[in-house]
Protein backbone atom coordinates (compact mmCIF):
# COMPACT_ATOMS: atom_id res chain seq x y z
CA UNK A 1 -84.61 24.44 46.77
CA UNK A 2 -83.07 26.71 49.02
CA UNK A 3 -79.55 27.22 49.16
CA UNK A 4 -78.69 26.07 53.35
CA UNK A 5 -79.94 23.03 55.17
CA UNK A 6 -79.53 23.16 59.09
CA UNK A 7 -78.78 19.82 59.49
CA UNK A 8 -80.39 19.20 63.50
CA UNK A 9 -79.39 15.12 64.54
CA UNK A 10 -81.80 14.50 67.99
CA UNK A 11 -82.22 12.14 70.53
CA UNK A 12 -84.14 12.28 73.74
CA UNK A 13 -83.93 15.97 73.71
CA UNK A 14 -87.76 16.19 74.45
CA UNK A 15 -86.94 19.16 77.29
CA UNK A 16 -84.66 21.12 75.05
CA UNK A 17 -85.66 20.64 71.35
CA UNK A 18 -88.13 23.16 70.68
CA UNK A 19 -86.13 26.33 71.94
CA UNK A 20 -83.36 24.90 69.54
CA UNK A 21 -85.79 24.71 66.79
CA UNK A 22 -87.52 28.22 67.57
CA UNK A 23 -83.73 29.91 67.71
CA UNK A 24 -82.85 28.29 63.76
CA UNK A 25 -86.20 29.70 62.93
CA UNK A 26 -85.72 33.51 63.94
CA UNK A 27 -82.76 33.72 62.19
CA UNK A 28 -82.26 36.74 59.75
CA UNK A 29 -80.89 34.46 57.23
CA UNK A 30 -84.21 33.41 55.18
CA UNK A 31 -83.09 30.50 52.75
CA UNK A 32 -82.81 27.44 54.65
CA UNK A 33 -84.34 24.05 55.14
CA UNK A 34 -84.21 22.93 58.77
CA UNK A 35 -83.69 19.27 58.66
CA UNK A 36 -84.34 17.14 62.51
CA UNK A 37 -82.90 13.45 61.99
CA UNK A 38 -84.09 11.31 64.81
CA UNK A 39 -81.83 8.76 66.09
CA UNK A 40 -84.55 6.35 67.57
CA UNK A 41 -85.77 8.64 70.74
CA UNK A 42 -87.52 7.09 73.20
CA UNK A 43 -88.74 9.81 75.08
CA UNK A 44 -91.48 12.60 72.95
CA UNK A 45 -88.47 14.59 71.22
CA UNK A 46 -90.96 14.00 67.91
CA UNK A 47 -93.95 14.99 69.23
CA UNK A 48 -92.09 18.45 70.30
CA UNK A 49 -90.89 18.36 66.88
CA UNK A 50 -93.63 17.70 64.92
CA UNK A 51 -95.89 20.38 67.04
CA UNK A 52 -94.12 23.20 65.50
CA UNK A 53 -95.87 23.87 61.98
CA UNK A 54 -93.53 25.66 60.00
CA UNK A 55 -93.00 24.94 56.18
CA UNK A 56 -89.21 25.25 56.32
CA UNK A 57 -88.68 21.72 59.04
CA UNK A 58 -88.36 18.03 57.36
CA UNK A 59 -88.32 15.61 59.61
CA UNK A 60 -86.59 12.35 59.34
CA UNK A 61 -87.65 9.98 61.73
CA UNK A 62 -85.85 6.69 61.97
CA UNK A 63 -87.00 3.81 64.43
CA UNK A 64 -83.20 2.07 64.94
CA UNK A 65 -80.75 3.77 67.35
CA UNK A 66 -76.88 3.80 65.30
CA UNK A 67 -75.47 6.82 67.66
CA UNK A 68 -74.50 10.06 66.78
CA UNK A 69 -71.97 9.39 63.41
CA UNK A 70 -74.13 7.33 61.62
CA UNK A 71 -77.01 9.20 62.26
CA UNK A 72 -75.34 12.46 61.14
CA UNK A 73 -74.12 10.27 58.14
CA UNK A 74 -77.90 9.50 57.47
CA UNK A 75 -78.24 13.21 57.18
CA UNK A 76 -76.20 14.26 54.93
CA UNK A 77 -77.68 12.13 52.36
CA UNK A 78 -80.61 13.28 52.75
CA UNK A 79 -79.20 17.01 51.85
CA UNK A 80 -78.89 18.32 48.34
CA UNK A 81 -78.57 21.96 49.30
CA UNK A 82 -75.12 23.54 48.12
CA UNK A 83 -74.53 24.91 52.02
CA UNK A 84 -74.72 22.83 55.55
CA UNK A 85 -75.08 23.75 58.68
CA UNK A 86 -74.63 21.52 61.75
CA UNK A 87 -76.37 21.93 64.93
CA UNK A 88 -77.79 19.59 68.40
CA UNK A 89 -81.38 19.88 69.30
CA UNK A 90 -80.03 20.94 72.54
CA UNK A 91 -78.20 24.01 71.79
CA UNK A 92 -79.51 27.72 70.56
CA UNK A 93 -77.94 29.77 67.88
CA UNK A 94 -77.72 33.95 67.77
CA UNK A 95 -80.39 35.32 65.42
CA UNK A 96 -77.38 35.90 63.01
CA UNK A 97 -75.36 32.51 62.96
CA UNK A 98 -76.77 31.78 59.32
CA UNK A 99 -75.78 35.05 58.10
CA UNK A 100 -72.64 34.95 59.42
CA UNK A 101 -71.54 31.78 58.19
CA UNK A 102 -73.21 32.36 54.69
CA UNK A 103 -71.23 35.98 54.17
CA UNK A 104 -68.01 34.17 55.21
CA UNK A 105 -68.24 31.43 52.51
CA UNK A 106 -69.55 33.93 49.79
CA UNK A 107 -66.38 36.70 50.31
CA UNK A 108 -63.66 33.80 51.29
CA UNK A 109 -63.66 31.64 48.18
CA UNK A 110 -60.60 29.54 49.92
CA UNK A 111 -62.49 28.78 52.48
CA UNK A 112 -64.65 25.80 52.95
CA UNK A 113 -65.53 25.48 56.48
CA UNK A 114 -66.67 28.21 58.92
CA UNK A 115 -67.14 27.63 62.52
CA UNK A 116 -67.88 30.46 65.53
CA UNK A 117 -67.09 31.51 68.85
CA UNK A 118 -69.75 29.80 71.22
CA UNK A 119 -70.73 30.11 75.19
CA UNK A 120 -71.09 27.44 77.18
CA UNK A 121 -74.26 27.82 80.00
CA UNK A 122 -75.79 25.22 81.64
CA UNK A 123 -73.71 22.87 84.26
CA UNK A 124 -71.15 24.94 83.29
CA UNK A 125 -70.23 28.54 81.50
CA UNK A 126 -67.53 29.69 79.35
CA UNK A 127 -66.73 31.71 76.45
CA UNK A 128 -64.97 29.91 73.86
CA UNK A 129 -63.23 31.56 70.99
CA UNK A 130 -61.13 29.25 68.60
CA UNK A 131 -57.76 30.99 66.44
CA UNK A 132 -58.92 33.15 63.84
CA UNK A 133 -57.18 31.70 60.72
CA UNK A 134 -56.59 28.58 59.13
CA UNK A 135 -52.92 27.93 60.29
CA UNK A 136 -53.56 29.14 63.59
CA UNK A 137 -56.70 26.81 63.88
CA UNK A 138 -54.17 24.31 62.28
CA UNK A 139 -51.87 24.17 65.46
CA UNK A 140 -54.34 24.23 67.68
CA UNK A 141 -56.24 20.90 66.40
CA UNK A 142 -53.03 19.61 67.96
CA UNK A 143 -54.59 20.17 71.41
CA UNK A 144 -58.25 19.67 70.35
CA UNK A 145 -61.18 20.45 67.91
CA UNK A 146 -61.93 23.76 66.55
CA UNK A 147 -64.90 24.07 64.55
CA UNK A 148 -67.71 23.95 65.94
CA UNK A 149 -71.58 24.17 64.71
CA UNK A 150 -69.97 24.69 61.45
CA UNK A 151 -71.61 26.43 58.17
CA UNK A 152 -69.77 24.36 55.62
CA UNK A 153 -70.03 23.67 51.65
CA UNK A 154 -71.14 19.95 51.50
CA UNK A 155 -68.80 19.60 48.40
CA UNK A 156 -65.85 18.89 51.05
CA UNK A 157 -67.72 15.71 51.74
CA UNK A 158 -69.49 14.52 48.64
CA UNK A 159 -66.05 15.72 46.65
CA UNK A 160 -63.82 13.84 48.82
CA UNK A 161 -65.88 11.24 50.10
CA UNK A 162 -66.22 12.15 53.56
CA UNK A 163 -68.04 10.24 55.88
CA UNK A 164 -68.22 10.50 60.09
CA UNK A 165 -66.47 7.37 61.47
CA UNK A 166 -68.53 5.17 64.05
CA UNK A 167 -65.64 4.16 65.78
CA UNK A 168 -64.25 7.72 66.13
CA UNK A 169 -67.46 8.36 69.11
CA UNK A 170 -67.59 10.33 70.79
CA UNK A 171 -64.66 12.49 69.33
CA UNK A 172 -66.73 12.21 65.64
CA UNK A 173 -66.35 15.76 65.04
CA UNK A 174 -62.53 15.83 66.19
CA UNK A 175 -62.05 13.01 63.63
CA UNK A 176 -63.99 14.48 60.76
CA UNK A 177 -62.56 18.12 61.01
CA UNK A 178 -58.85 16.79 61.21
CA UNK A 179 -59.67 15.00 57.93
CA UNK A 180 -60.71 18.14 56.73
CA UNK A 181 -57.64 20.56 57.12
CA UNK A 182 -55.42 18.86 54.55
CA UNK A 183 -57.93 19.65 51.88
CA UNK A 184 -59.41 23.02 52.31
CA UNK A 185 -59.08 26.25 54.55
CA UNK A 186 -61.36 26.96 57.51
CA UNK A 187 -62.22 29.96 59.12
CA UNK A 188 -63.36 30.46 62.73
CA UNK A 189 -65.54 33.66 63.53
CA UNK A 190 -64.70 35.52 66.60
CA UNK A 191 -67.86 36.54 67.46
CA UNK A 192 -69.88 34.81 70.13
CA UNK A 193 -73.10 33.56 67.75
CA UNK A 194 -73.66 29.94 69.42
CA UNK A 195 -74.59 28.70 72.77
CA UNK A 196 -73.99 25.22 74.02
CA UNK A 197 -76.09 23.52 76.38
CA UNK A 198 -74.29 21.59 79.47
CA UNK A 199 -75.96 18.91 81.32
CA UNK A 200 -75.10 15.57 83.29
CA UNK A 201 -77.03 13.19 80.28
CA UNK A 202 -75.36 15.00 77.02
CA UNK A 203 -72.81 12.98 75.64
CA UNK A 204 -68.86 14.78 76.57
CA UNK A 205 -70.27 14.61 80.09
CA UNK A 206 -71.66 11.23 80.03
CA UNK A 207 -68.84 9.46 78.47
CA UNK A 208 -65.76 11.47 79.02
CA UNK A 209 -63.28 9.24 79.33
CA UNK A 210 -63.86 7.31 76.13
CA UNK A 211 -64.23 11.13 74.50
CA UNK A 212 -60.61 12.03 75.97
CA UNK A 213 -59.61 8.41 74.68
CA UNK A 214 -60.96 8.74 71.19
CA UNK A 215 -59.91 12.37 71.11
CA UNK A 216 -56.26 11.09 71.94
CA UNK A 217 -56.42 9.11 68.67
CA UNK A 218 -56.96 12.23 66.50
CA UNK A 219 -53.80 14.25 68.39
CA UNK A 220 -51.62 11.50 67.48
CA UNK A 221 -53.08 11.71 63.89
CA UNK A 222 -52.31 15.38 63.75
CA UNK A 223 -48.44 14.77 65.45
CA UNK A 224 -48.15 12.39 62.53
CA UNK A 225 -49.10 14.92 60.23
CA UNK A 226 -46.52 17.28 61.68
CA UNK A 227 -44.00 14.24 61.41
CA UNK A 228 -44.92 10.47 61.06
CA UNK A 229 -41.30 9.54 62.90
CA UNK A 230 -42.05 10.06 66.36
CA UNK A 231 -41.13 7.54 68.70
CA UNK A 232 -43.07 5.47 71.08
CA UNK A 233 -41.67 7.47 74.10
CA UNK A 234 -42.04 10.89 72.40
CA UNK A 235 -45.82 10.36 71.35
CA UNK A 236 -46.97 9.21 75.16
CA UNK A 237 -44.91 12.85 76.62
CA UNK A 238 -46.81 14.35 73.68
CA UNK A 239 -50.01 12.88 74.93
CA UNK A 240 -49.87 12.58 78.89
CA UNK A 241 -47.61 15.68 79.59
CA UNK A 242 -47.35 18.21 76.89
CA UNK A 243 -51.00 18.08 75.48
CA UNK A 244 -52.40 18.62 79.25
CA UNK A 245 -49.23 21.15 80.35
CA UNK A 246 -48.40 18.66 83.39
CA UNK A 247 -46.32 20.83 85.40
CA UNK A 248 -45.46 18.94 88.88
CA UNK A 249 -41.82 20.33 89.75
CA UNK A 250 -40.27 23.99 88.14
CA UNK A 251 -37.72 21.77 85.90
CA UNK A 252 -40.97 20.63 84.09
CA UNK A 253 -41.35 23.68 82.49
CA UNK A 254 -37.83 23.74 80.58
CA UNK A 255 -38.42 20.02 79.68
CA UNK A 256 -42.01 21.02 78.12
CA UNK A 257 -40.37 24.24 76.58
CA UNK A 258 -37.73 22.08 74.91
CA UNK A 259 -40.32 19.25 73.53
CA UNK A 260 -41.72 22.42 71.90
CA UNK A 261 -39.01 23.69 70.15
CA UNK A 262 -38.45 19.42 69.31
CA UNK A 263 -42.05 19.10 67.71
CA UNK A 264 -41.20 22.85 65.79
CA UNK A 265 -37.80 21.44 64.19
CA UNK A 266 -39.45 17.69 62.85
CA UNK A 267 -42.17 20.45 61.20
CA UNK A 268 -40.12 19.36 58.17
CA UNK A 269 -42.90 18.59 55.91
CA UNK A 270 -44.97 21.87 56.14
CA UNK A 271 -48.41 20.83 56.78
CA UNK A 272 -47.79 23.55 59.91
CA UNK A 273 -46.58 27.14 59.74
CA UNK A 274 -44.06 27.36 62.18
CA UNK A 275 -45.00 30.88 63.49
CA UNK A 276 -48.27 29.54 64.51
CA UNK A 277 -46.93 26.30 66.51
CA UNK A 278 -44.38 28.93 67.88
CA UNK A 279 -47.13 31.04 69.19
CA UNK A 280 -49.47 28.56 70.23
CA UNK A 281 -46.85 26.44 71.94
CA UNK A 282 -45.75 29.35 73.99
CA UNK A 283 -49.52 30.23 74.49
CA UNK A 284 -50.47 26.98 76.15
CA UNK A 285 -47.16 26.42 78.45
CA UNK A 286 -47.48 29.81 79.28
CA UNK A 287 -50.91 28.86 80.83
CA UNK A 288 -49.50 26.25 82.01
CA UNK A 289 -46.87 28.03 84.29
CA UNK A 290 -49.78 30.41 85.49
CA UNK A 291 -51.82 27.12 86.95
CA UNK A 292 -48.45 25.84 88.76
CA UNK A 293 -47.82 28.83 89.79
CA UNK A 294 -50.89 29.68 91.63
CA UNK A 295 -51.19 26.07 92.99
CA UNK A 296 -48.10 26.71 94.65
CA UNK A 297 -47.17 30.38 95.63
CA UNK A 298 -51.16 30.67 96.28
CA UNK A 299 -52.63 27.88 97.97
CA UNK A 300 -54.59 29.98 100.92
CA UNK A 301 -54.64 33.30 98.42
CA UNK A 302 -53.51 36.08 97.37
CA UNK A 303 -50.90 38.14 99.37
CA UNK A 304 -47.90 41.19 99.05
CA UNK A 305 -45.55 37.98 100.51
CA UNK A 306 -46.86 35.08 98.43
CA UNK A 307 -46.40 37.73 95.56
CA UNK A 308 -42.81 38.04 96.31
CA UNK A 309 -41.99 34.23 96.36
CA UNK A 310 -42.82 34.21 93.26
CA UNK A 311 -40.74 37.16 92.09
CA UNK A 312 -38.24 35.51 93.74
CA UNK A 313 -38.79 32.43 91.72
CA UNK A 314 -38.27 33.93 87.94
CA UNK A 315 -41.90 32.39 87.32
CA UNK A 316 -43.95 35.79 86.91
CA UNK A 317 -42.46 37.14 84.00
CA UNK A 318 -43.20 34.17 81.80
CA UNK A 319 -47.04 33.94 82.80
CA UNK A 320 -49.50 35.45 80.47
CA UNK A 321 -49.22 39.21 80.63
CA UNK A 322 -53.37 39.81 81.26
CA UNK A 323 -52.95 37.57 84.37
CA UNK A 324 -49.56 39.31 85.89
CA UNK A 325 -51.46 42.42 86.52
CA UNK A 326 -54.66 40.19 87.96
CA UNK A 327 -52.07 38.84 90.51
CA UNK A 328 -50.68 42.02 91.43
CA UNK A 329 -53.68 43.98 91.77
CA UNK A 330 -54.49 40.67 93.96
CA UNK A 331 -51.69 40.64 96.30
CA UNK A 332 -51.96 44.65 96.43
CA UNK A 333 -55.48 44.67 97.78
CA UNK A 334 -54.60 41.93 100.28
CA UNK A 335 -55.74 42.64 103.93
CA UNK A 336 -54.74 41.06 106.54
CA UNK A 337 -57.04 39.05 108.84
């Protein structure tokens, strides 16, 4: 048996399957299984599948559509290796992902879960790099997921009976990981060893609103971690304003800066470390002033007098250091039409 199953759920991924397949297979980590669970496709995603003769792909083919949880569900119990790893038959891994992830686990016995900095290409691109260590990654579930295509020890799940919720889609993996975080440590690589297919028909495109819904469940999970007494009031600021920096008028920034240092003083429990909701909490409203600010001292560009207005306004020195030297250099080169 080998020791790491690449656990690859599909459906109608016809166009894109085989270069996901063909990027698990060159990968310099030998000992794996590569295991495709097909949700029902109705387009030839099998027949892609099933042309590529390699000893090291099972294929589990099931006729009945359940969606993405289940079917990742159906998976897992079809594993018995001591090591999973979690991929979409639309995506492409770096020849060393497996490694990686396997070398992390072996020298970090406290950790359970390692995930990896990924790029985003298709309708979009981004580089995406997720905090480092465990409490770091902690805070930031706050605002959103942080592992992704994870190489993980399936003894978190069979151990504590982990399962991926139906009802969470499409925030399944949101939902599963924050489960995860009171029981073990996880560790996010900051290399870039994934890339992540956009496109109009995948599913956080399709069905984003119902994602940011279902992904608003799991915030308010984590807040209640933090502290379950939150009131009514404070959870919907949490949620509508503070999670998405809403910054309409310049007094929104001290309100958001004080709901910060609110959320760090009910951190009476401990699940958090203070320093990191500290850091990250200045981190994101940071980011937050640099998008007000450039929506409104910059609406037609950069220039030395638009620079000045917002000397003049106290803003610059609170924006994030990398991007007060963009804007100057900016303003500096201006010319004049």
């Amino acid at each position: 048996m080998p020791r790491v199953t690449v656990l690859m759920p599909t459906y109608n991924v016809a166009q894109w399957v085989e270069e996901a397949i063909d990027s698990v297979l060159r990968q310099t980590y030998r000992d794996f299984e590569l295991l495709v669970v097909d949700d029902g496709s109705t387009d030839n995603t099998l027949d892609h599948v099933r042309s590529i003769q390699d000893d090291r792909i099972r294929i589990a083919a099931f006729p009945d559509n359940v969606g993405l949880a289940e079917n990742l569900n159906r998976g897992l119990d079809l594993i018995n290796t001591e090591l999973v790893a979690r991929m979409d038959g639309d995506d492409i891994a770096e020849p060393n992902w497996l490694e990686t992830g396997v070398h992390v686990l072996d020298t970090m016995p406290e950790v359970d879960i390692c995930s990896f900095g990924f790029q985003f290409f298709g309708t979009k691109t981004s580089l995406v790099r997720f905090p480092e260590h465990n409490e770091d990654s902690k805070a930031e579930m706050l605002f959103g997921c942080t592992v992704i295509v994870p190489v993980f020890r399936k003894s978190v799940f069979t151990d504590n009976h982990l399962r991926y919720l139906t009802e969470t889609f499409p925030a399944e993996d949101y939902m599963m990981w924050s489960n995860v975080y009171p029981l073990t440590q996880i560790y996010n690589v900051q290399r870039t060893l994934f890339h992540y297919r956009t496109h109009p028909t995948q599913i956080s495109t399709s069905r984003r609103e119902a994602q940011i819904k279902k992904s608003n469940e799991v915030r308010l999970k984590m807040l209640q971690w933090l502290n379950p007494n939150f009131t009514d009031e404070e959870k919907q600021y949490f949620l509508n304003v503070f999670v998405p920096c809403k910054i309409e008028v310049k007094e929104d920034i001290s309100k958001l800066k004080c709901f910060a240092q609110l959320l760090i003083s009910r951190n009476t429990y401990g699940n958090y470390s203070n320093d990191a909701l500290r850091q990250k909490f200045n981190y994101h409203i940071s980011y937050g002033v640099l998008e007000y600010a450039e929506r409104i001292y910059f609406p037609h560009g950069y220039s030395p007098i638009a620079f000045l207005r917002l000397l003049v306004s106290g803003l610059y020195p609170t924006l994030p250091a990398k991007n007060r030297l963009k804007i100057l250099i900016k303003c500096l080169l201006f010319k004049a039409k």
